[in-house]
Protein backbone atom coordinates (compact mmCIF):
# COMPACT_ATOMS: atom_id res chain seq x y z
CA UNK A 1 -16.89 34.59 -31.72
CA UNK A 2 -18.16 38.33 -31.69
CA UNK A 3 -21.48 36.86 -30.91
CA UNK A 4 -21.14 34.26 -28.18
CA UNK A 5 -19.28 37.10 -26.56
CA UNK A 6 -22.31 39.32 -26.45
CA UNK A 7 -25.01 36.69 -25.86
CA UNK A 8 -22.19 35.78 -22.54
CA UNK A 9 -22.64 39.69 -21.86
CA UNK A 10 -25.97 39.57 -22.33
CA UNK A 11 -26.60 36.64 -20.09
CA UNK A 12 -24.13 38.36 -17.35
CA UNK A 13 -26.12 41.16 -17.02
CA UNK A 14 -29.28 39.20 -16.65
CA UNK A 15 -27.91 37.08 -13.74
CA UNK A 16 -26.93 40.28 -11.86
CA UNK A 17 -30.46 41.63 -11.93
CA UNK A 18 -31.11 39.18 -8.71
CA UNK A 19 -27.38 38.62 -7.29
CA UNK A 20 -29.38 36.79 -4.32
CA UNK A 21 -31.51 34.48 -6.26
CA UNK A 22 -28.46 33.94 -8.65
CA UNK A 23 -26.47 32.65 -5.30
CA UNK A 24 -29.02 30.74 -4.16
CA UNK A 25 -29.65 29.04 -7.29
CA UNK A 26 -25.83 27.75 -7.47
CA UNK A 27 -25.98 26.58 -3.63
CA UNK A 28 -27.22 23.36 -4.48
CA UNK A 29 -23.95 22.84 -7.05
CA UNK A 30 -21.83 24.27 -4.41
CA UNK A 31 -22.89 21.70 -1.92
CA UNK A 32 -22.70 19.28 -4.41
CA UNK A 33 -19.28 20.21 -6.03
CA UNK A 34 -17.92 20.70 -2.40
CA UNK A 35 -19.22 17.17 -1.56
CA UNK A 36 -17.41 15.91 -4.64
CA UNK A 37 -14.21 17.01 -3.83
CA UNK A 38 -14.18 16.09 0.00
CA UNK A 39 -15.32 13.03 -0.73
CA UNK A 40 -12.56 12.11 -3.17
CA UNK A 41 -9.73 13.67 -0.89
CA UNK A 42 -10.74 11.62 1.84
CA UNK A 43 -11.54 8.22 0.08
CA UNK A 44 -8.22 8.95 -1.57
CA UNK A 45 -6.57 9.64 1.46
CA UNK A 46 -8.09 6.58 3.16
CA UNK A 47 -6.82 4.18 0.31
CA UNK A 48 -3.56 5.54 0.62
CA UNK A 49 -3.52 5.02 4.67
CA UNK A 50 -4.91 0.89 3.29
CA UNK A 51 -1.78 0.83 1.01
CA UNK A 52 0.56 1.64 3.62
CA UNK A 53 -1.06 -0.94 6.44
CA UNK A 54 -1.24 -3.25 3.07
CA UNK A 55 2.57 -2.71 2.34
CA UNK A 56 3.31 -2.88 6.50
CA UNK A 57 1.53 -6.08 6.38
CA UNK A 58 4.11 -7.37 3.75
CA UNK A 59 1.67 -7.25 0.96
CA UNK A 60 4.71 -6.04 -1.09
CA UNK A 61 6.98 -8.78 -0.33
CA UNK A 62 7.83 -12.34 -1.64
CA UNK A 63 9.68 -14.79 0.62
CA UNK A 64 11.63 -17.33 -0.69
CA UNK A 65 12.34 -20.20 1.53
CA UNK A 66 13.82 -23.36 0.64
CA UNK A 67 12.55 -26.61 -0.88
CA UNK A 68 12.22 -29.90 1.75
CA UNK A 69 14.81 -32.33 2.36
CA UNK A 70 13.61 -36.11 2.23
CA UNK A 71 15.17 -39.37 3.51
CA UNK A 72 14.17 -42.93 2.82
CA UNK A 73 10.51 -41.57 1.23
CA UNK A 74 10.18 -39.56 4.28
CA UNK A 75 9.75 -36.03 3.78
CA UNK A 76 11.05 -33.28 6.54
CA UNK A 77 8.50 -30.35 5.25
CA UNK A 78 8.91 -27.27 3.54
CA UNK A 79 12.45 -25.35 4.37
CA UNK A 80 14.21 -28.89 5.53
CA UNK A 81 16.32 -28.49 2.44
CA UNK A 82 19.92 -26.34 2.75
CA UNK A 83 19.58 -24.48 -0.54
CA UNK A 84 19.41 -20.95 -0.19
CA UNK A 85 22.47 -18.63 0.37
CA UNK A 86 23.29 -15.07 0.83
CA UNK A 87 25.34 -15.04 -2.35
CA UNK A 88 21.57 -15.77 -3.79
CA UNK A 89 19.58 -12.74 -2.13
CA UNK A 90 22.67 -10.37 -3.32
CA UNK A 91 22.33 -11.71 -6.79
CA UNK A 92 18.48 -11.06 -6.75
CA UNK A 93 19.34 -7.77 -5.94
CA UNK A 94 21.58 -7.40 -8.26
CA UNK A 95 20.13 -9.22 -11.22
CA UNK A 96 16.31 -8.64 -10.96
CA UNK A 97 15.24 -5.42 -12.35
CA UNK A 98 11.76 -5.61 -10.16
CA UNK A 99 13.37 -6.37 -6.98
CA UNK A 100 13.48 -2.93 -5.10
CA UNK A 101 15.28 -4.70 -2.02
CA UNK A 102 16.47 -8.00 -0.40
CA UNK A 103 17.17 -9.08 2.70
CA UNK A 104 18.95 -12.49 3.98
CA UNK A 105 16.93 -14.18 6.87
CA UNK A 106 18.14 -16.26 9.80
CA UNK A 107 15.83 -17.54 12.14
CA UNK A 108 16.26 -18.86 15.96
CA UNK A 109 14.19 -19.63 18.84
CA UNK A 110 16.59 -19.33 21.93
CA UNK A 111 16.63 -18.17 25.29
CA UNK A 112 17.58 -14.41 26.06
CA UNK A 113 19.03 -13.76 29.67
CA UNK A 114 19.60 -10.29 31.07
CA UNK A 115 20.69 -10.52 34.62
CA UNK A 116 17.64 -12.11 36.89
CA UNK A 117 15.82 -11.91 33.64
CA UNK A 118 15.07 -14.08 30.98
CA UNK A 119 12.64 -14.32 27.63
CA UNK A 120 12.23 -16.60 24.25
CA UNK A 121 11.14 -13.88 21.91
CA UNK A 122 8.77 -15.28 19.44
CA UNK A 123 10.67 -14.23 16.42
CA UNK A 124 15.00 -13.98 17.15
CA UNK A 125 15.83 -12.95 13.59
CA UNK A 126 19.54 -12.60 11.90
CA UNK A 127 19.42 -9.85 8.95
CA UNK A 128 20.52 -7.18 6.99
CA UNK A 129 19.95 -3.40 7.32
CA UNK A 130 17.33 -3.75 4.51
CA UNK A 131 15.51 -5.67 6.84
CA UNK A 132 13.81 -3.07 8.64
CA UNK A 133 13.19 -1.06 5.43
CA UNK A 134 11.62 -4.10 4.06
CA UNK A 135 9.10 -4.40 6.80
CA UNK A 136 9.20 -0.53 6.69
CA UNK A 137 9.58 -0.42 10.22
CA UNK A 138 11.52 2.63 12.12
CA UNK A 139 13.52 2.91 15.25
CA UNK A 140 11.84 4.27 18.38
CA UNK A 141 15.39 5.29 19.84
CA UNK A 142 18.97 4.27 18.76
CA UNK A 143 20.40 3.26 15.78
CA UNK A 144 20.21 0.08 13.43
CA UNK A 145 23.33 -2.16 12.51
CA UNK A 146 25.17 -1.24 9.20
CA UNK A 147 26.45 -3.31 6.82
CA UNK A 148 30.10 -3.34 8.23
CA UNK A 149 28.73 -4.83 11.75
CA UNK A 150 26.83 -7.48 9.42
CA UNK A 151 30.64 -8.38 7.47
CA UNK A 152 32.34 -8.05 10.63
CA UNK A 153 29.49 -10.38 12.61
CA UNK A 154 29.34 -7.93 15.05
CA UNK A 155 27.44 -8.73 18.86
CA UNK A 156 25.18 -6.25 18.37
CA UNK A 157 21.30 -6.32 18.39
CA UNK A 158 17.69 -4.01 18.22
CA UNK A 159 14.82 -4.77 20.73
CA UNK A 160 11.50 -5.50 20.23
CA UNK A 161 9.30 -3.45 22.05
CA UNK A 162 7.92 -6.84 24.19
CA UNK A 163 11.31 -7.82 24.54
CA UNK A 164 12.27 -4.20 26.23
CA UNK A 165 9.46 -4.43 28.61
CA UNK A 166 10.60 -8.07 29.87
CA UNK A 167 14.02 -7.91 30.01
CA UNK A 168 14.89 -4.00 31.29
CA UNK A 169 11.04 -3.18 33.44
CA UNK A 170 12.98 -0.22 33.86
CA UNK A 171 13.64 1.05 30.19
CA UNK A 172 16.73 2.40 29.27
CA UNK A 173 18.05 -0.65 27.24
CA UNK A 174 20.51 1.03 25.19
CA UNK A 175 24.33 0.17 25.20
CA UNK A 176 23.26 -2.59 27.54
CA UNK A 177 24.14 -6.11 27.26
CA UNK A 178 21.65 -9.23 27.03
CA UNK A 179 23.07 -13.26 26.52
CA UNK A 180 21.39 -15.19 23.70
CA UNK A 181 22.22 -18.57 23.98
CA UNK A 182 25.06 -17.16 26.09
CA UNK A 183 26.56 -15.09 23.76
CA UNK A 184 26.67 -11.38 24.82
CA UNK A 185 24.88 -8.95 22.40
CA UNK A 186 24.87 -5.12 23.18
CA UNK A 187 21.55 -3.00 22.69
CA UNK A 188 22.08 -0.51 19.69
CA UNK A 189 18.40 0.20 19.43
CA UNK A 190 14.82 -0.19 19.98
CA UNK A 191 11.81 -0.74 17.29
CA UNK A 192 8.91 1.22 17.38
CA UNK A 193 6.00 -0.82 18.20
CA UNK A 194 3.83 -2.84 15.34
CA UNK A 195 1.50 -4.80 17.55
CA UNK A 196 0.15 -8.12 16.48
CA UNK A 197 -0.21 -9.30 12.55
CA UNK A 198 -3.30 -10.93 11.14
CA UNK A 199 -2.49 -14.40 12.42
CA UNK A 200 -2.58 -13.01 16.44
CA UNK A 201 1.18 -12.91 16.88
CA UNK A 202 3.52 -10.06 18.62
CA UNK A 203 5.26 -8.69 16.28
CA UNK A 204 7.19 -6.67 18.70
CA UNK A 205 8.29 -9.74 20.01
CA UNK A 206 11.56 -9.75 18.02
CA UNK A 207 15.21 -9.27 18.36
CA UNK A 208 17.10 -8.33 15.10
CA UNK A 209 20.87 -8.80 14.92
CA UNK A 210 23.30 -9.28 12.35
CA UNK A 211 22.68 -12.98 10.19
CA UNK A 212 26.36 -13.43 10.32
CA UNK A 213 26.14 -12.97 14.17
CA UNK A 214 22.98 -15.21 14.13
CA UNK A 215 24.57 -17.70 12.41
CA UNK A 216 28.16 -18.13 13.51
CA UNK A 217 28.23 -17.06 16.95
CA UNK A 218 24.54 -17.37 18.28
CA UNK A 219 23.42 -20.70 16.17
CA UNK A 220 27.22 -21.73 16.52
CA UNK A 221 26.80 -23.93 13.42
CA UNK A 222 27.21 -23.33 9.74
CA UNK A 223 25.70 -26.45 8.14
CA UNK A 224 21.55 -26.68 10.17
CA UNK A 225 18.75 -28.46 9.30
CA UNK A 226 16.07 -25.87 10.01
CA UNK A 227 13.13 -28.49 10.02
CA UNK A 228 12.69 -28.87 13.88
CA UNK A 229 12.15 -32.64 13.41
CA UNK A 230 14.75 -33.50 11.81
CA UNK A 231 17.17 -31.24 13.53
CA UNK A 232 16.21 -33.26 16.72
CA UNK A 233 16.33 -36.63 15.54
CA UNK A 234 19.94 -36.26 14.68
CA UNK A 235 21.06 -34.39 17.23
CA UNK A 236 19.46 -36.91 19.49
CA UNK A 237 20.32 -40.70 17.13
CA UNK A 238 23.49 -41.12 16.27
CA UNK A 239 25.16 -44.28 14.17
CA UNK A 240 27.41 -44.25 16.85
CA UNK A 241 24.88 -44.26 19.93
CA UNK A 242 22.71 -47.24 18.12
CA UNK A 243 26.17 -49.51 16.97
CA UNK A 244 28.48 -48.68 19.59
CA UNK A 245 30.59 -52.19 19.03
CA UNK A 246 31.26 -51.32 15.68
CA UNK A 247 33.16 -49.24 13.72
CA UNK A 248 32.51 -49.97 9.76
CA UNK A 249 30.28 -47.59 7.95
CA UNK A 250 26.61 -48.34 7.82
CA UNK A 251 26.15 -46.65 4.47
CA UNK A 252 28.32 -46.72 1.36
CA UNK A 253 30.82 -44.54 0.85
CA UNK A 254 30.03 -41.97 -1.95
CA UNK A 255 32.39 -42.64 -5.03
CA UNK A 256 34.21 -39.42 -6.50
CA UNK A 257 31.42 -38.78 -8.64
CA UNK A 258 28.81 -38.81 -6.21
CA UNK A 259 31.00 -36.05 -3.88
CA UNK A 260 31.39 -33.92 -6.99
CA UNK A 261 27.98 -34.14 -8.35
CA UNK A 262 26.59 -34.02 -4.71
CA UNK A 263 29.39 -31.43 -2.93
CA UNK A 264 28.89 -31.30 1.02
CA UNK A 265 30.33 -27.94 2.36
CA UNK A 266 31.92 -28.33 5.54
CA UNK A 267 30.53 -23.62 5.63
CA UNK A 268 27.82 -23.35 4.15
CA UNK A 269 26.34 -19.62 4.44
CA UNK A 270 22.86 -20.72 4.24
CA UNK A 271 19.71 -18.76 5.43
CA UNK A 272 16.22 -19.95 6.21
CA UNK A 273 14.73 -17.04 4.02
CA UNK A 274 15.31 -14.28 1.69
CA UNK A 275 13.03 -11.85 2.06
CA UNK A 276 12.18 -9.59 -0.90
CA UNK A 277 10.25 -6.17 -1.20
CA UNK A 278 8.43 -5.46 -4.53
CA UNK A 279 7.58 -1.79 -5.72
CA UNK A 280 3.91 -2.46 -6.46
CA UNK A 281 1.94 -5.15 -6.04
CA UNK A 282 0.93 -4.82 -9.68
CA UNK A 283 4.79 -6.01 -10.40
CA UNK A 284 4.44 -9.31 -7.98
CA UNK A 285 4.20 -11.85 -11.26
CA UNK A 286 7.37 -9.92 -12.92
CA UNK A 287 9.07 -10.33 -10.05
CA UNK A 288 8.16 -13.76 -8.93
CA UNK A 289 8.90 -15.00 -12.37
CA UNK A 290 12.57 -13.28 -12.45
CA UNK A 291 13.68 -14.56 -8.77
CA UNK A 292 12.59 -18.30 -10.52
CA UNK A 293 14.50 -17.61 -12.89
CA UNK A 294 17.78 -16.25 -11.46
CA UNK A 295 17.49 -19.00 -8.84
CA UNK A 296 17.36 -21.96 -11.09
CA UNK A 297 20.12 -20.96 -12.76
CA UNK A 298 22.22 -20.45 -9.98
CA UNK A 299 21.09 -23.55 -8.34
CA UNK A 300 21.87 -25.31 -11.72
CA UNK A 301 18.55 -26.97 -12.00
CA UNK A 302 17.92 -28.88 -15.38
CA UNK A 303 14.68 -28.10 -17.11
CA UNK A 304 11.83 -30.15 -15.72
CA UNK A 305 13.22 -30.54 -12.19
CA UNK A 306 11.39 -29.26 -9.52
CA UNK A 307 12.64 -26.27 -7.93
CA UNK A 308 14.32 -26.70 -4.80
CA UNK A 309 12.86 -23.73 -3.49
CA UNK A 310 9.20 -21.75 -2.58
CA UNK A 311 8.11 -18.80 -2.92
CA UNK A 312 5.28 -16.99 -0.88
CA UNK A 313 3.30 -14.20 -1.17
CA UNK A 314 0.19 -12.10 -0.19
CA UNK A 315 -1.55 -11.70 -3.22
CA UNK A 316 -4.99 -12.45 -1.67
CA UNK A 317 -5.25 -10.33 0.65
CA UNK A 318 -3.59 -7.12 -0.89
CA UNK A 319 -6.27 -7.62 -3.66
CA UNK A 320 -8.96 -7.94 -1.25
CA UNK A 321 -8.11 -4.87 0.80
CA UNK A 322 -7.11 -3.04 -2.07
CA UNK A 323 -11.20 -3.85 -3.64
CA UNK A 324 -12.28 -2.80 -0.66
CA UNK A 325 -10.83 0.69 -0.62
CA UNK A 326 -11.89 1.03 -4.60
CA UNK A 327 -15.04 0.41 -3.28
CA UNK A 328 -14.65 2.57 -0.64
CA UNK A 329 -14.05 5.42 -2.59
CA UNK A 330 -16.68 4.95 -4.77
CA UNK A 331 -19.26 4.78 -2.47
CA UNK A 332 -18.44 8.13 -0.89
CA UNK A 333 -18.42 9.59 -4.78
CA UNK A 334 -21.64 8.27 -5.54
CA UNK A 335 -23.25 9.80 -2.51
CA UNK A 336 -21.35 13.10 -3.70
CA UNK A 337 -22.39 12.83 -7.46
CA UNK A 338 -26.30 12.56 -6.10
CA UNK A 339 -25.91 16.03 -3.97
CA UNK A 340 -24.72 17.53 -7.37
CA UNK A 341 -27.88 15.95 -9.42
CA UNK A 342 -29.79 17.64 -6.55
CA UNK A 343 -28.36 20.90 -7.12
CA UNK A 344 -28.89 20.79 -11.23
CA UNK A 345 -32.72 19.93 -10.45
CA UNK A 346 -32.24 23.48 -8.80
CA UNK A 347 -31.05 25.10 -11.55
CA UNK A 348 -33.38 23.86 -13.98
CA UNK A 349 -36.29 25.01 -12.22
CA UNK A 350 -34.98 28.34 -10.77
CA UNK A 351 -34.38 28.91 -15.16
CA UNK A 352 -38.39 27.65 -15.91
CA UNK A 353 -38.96 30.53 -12.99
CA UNK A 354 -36.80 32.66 -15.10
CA UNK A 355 -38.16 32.22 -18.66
CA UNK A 356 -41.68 32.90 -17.11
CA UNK A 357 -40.71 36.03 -15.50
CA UNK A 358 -38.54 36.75 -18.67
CA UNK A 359 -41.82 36.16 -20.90
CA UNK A 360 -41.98 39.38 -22.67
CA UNK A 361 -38.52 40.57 -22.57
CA UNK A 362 -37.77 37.18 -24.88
CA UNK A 363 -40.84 38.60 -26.88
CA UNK A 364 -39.38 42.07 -27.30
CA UNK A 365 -36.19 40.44 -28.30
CA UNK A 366 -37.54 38.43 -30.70
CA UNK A 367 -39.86 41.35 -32.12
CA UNK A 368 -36.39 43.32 -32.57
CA UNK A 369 -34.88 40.18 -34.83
CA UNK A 370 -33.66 37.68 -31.97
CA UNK A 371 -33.68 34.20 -33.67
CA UNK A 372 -34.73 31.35 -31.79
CA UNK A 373 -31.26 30.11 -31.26
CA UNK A 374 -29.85 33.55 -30.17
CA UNK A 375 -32.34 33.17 -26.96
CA UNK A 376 -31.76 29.38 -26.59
CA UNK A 377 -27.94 30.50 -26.60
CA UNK A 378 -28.58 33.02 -23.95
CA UNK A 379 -30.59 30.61 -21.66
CA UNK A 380 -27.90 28.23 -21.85
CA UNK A 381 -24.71 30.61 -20.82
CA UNK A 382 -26.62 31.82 -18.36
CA UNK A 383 -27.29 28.38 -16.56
CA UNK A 384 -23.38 27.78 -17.51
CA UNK A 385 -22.29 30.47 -15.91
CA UNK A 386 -24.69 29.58 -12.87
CA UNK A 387 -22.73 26.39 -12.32
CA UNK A 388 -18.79 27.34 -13.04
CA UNK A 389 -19.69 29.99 -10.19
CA UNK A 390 -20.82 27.46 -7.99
CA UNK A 391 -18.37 24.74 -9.22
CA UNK A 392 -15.57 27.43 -8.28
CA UNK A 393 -17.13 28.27 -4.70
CA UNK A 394 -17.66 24.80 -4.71
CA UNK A 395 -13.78 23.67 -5.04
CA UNK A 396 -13.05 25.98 -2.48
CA UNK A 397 -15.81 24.92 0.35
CA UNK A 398 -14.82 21.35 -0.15
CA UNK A 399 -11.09 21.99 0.04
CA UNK A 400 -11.76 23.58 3.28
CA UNK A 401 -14.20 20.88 4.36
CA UNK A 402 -11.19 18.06 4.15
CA UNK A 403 -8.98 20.07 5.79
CA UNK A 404 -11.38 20.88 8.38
CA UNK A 405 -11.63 16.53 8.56
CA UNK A 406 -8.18 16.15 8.61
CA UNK A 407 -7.32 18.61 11.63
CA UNK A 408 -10.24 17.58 13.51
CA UNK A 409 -10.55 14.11 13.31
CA UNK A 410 -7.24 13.74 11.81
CA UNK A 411 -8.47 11.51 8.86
CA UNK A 412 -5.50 11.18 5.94
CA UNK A 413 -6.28 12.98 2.97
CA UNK A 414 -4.87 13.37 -0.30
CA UNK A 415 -5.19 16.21 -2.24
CA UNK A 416 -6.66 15.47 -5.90
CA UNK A 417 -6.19 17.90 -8.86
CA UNK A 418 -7.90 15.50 -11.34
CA UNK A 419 -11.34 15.77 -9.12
CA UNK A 420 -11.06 19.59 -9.47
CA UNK A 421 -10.83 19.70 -12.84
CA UNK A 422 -13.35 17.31 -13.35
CA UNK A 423 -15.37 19.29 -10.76
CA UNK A 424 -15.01 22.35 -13.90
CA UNK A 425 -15.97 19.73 -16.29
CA UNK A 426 -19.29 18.35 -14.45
CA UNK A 427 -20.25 21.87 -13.56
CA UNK A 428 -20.81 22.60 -17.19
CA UNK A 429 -22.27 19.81 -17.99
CA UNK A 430 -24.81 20.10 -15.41
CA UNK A 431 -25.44 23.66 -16.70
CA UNK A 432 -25.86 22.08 -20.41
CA UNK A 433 -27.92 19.45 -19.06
CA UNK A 434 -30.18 21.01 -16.67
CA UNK A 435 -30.49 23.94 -18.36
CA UNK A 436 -31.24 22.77 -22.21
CA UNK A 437 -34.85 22.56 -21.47
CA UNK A 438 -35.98 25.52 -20.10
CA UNK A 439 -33.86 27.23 -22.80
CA UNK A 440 -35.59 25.64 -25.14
CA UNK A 441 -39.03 26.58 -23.65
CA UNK A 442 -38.04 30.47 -24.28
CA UNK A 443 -36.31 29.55 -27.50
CA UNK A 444 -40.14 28.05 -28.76
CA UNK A 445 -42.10 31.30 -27.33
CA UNK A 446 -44.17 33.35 -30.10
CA UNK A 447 -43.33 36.47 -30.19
CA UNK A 448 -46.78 38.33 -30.11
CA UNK A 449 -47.99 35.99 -27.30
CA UNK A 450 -44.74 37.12 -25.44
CA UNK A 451 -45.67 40.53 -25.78
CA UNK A 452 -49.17 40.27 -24.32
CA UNK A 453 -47.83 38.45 -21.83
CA UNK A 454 -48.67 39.91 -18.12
């Protein structure tokens, strides 16, 4: 220990003979360490800005919707069937240990009137207050619903921000009162705006109210068929309309087994959707496999039935955009790592100027009872030394470099502790590296050709 502390004296003293060249030597590892780090805060930073437009786009989320209802061999499409309830998204909530939150959904498509004014928002949904942290979308101004307005199927409702700019040209929606399907709904709030989602639609375009509201004083119904087909061929064909003279039943009334194996709810709190947020995406298949799980017992399916339910999700494309900020970041790291190869080249040859200049002081040392290794030890703490000096300038220029990105162009950037350290760890590996050689070339010196060296 006594000795690697005087050959790291030894080599100190050697590097402050030229303080200038000694600086210059390191620049290249400072540029190259510097690069490193800004590099990694700002790919980092960018991957964490993907995440969130990733987790905005609902990458995060499952939606359940229910199976499809068939008649005669005819089929009435995905979410036809009535099989979903709100008792069911409370018990995933409840039940599934992956499930961060749930909301019930309620969907309409329905005229809005506001005075003179009137607009069919794309999307009129009926929800929860997880709802909006689901989608993880804020207010611009007022307040959201709370969960005693959602019991109590309170007429209350947030704007869109399309919906604002149709129905009040004038702003200043709050506390006012807009008709959907004639039944007044007073403006608690206003959504900040999204614009559109990968398939082209508004999403601003959207009035959120309570589901209870949506469903029993808006829809005015608690037993729908949500398959638009359906829903208008028996709303428009009735046995009644087609057999007017008569007044037996067409069909065969269902025994008291049927009705109790088959119940009919006169209310039925159904929902078209439950939507469900996930943690990670990593914890999708956990997830998915739980809410099957949960479900099918609840819906008392036997083993090898079908489930009378779907469930969606956006797998694809959160693993696509999540390879392509990997990739990203690696790319800008790469370039980095090349800037510090650069800069070790520098060191190794500014220590080959060294050793030559150094010629006969190595042979005076050696003349005095150096050993071969005590010089190659020297050679090599001093090109060490070289590059934790520049590694340390290095974390600082590149810290200031991503701040300087992130105020000017204000790019997101994350600060990363792991890329400093290993910023400490590649320095001295560069030095080890880049600097074995020429320490070896003054290690293999003789002695008396040292000493006549001019």
């Amino acid at each position: 220990m006594l000795k690697i502390a005087t050959t790291l004296k030894t080599a100190l003293r050697a590097l402050r003979r030229n303080p200038l060249r000694s600086t210059l030597t390191t620049l290249g590892i400072i540029i190259g360490i510097a690069a490193v780090i800004a590099m990694v805060q700002i790919g980092e930073g960018s991957s964490a800005a993907i995440k969130k437009t990733i987790a905005d786009m609902g990458a995060n989320e499952l939606i359940i919707l229910p199976g499809q209802a068939a008649s005669s061999g005819v089929s009435f499409g995905e979410g036809s069937s009535v099989t979903l309830t709100s008792a069911d998204a409370s018990a995933i909530e409840r039940e599934c240990p992956s499930v961060s939150s749930v909301a019930p959904v309620v969907n309409g498509r329905m005229q809005v009137v506001r005075g003179s004014l009137n607009w069919v928002p794309q999307f009129l949904v009926g929800t929860t207050p997880t709802y909006l942290k689901i989608r993880n979308w804020s207010l611009a101004e007022g307040r959201a619903f709370g969960t005693e307005e959602v019991d109590g199927a309170n007429q209350v409702c947030i704007l869109g921000a399309t919906d604002v700019k149709e129905l009040f040209p004038s702003g200043k929606p709050l506390d006012k009162t807009i008709l959907v399907n004639h039944v007044p709904l007073r403006v608690i709030g206003v959504l900040s705006q999204k614009g559109a989602n990968m398939m082209g639609m508004d999403q601003d375009d959207i009035i959120v109210m309570p589901w209870t509201t949506m469903k029993y004083r808006v829809s005015g119904t608690a037993l729908q068929n949500q398959n638009q087909s359906a829903a208008g061929t028996a709303s428009t064909f009735s046995t009644d309309q087609l057999y007017p003279e008569t007044s037996q039943n067409l069909y065969p009334v269902p025994s008291a087994t049927q009705q109790q194996d088959f119940p009919q709810p006169v209310s039925f709190p159904n929902v078209n959707a439950i939507l469900v947020s996930v943690s990670s995406g990593a914890e999708i298949p956990q997830a998915t496999a739980e809410v099957v799980a949960l479900l099918r017992q609840r819906h008392h399916l036997r083993r090898g039935q079908p489930n009378d339910f779907n469930i969606r999700n956006m797998t694809e494309i959160s693993n696509a955009l999540g390879h392509t900020s990997q990739l990203m970041t690696n790319l800008l790291t790469g370039v980095a790592l090349i800037s510090l190869m650069v800069g070790g080249v520098g060191i190794m040859n500014i220590m080959l100027v060294s050793v030559t200049e150094r010629t006969r002081e190595i042979g005076l040392r050696m003349a005095i009872g150096a050993r071969p290794a005590d010089i190659l030890s020297q050679f090599i703490l001093e090109a060490i030394v070289l590059c934790l000096f520049g590694g340390a300038l290095g974390i600082l220029f590149g810290q200031g470099l991503s701040s300087a990105v992130k105020v000017a162009l204000h790019w997101p950037i994350e600060l990363s502790v792991p890329a400093m350290v290993a910023s400490v760890v590649v320095s001295v590996v560069v030095g080890l590296i880049f600097g074995y050689y020429p320490a070896w070339k003054a290690s293999r010196l003789d002695p008396i050709e040292a000493l006549r060296y001019e």
